[in-house]
Protein backbone atom coordinates (compact mmCIF):
# COMPACT_ATOMS: atom_id res chain seq x y z
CA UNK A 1 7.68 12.48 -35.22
CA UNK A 2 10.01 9.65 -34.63
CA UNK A 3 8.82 6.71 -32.11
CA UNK A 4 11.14 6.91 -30.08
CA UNK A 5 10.36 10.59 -29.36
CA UNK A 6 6.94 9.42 -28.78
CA UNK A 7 7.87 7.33 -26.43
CA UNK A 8 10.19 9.35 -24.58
CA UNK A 9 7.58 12.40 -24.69
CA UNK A 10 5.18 10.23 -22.73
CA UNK A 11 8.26 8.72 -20.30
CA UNK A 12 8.56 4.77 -21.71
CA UNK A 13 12.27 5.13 -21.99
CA UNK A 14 12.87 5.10 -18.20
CA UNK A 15 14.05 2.22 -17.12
CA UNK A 16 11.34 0.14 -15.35
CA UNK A 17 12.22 -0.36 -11.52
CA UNK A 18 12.79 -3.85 -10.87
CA UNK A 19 10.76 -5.80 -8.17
CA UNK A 20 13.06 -5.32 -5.82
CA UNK A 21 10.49 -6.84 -2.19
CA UNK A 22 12.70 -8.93 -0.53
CA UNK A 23 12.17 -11.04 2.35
CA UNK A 24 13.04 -9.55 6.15
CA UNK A 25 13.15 -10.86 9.16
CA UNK A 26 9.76 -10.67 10.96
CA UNK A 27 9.00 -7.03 12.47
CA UNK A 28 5.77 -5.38 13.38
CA UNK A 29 4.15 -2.97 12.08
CA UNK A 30 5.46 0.99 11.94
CA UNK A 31 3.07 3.41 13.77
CA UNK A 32 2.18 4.33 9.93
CA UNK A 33 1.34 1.33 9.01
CA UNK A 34 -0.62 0.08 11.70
CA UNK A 35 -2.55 3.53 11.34
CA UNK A 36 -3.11 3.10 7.66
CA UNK A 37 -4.80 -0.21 8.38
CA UNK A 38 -6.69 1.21 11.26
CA UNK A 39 -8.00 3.81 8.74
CA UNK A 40 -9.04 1.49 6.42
CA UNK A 41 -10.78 -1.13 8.66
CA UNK A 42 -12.60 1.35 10.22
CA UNK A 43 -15.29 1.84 7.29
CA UNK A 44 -15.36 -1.68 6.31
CA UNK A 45 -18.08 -3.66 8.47
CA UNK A 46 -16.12 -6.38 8.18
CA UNK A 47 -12.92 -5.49 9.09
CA UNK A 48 -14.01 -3.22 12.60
CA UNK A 49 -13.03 -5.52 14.94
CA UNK A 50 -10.36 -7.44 13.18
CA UNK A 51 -7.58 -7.69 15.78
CA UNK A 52 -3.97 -6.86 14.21
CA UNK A 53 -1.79 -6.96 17.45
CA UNK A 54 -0.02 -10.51 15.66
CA UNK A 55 0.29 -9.41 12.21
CA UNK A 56 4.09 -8.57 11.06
CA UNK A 57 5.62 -7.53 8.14
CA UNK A 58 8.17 -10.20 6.39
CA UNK A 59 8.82 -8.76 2.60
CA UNK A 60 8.98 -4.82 1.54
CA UNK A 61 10.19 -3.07 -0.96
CA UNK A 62 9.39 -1.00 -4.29
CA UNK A 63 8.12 -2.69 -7.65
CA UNK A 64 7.61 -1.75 -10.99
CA UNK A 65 4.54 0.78 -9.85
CA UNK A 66 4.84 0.90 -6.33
CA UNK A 67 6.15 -0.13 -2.95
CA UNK A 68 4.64 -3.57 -1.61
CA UNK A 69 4.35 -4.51 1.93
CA UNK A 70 4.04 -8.26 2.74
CA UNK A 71 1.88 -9.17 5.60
CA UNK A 72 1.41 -12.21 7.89
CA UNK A 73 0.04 -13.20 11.35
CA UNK A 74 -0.10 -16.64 13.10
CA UNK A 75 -3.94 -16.94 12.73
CA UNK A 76 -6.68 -14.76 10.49
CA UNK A 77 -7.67 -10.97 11.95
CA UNK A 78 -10.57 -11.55 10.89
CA UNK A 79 -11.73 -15.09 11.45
CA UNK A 80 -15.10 -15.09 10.79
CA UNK A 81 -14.45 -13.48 7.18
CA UNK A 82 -14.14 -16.65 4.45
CA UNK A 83 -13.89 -14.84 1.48
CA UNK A 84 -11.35 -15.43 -1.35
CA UNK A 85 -8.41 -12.70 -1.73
CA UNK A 86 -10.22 -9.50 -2.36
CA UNK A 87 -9.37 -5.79 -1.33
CA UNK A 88 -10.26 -4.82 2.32
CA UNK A 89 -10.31 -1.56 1.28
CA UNK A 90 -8.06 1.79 0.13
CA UNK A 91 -6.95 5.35 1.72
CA UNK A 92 -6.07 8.16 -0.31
CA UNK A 93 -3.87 10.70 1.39
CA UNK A 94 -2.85 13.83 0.51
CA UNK A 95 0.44 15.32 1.73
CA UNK A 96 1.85 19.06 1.62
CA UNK A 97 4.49 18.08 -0.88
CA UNK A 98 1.89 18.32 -2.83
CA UNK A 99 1.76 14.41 -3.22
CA UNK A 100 -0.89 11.92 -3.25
CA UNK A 101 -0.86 8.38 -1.75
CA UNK A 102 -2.74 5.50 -2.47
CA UNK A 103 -2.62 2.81 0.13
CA UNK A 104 -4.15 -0.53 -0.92
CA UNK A 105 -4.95 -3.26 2.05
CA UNK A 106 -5.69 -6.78 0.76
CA UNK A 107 -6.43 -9.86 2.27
CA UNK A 108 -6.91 -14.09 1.82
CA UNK A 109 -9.39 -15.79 3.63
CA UNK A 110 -9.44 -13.10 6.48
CA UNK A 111 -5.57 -13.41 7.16
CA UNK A 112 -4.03 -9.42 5.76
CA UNK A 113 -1.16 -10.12 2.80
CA UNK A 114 -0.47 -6.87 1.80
CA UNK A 115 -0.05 -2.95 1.93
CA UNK A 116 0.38 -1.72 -1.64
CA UNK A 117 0.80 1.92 -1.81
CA UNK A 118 1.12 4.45 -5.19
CA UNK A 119 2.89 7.71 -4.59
CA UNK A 120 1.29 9.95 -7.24
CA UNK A 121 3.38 13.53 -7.93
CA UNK A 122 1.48 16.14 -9.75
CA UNK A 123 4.47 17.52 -10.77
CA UNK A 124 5.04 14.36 -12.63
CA UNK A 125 8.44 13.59 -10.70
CA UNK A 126 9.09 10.14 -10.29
CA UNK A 127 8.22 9.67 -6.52
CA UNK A 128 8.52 6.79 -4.24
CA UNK A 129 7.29 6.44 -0.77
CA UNK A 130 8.97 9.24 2.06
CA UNK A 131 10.39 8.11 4.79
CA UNK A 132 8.56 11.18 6.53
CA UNK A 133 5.35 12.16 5.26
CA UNK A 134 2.80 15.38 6.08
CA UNK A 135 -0.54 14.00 5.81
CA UNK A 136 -2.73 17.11 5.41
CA UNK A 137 -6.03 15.12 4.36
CA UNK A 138 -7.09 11.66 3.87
CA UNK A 139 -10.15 9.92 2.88
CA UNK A 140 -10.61 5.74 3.43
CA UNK A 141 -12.78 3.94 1.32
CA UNK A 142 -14.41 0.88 1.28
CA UNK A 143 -13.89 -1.66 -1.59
């Protein structure tokens, strides 16, 4: 077998999607996102009684594995939380498409920077985030 049937057997001859997040102006966050974050600060002690009523989105957009989601807020959620940029946590969702979502929430020094989320399709379609989504479980998780 040739390698370039190898490679195209195991789909590395699809173009790779270009970062394409981009700066916006300043808008707060969707009902969905805001409930993602919710989800996932809920089971981590630290992140209970962060308060997100400031933070806004300013950059979106897909990458080369995902969709990115660019957070900021005037002063940290969490204030008393000094730690270096670590994950604040994940939520794993699982639609009736059938679809699974991986939402990733990170965060600097107690300010939130970003929502990266993986759409992965069991069918092995190449899938990016739905404007509409069926959530039929979901499970948060504490990193």
């Amino acid at each position: 077998m040739r390698w370039e049937n190898i490679k195209s057997f195991f789909g590395f001859d699809r173009t790779p999607i270009r970062d394409k997040v981009v700066e916006i102006v300043p808008r707060p966050l969707s009902d969905r996102e805001a409930s993602w974050i919710r989800r996932i600060a809920e089971v981590n002690p630290d992140w209970r009684e962060a308060n997100f009523s400031k933070t806004m989105v300013v950059a979106e957009g897909p990458n080369s594995e995902g969709f990115s989601i660019v957070l900021q807020a005037p002063e940290p959620e969490s204030p008393r939380l000094r730690s270096r940029q670590s994950m604040v946590g994940q939520l794993w969702i699982q639609t009736d498409d059938p679809l699974t979502i991986n939402v990733q929430l990170s965060h600097f020094n107690g300010n939130l920077k970003e929502i990266y989320i993986l759409c992965i399709d069991s069918r092995g379609r190449d899938q990016t985030l739905p404007e509409h989504l069926n959530e039929v479980s979901w499970e948060a998780v504490n990193c």
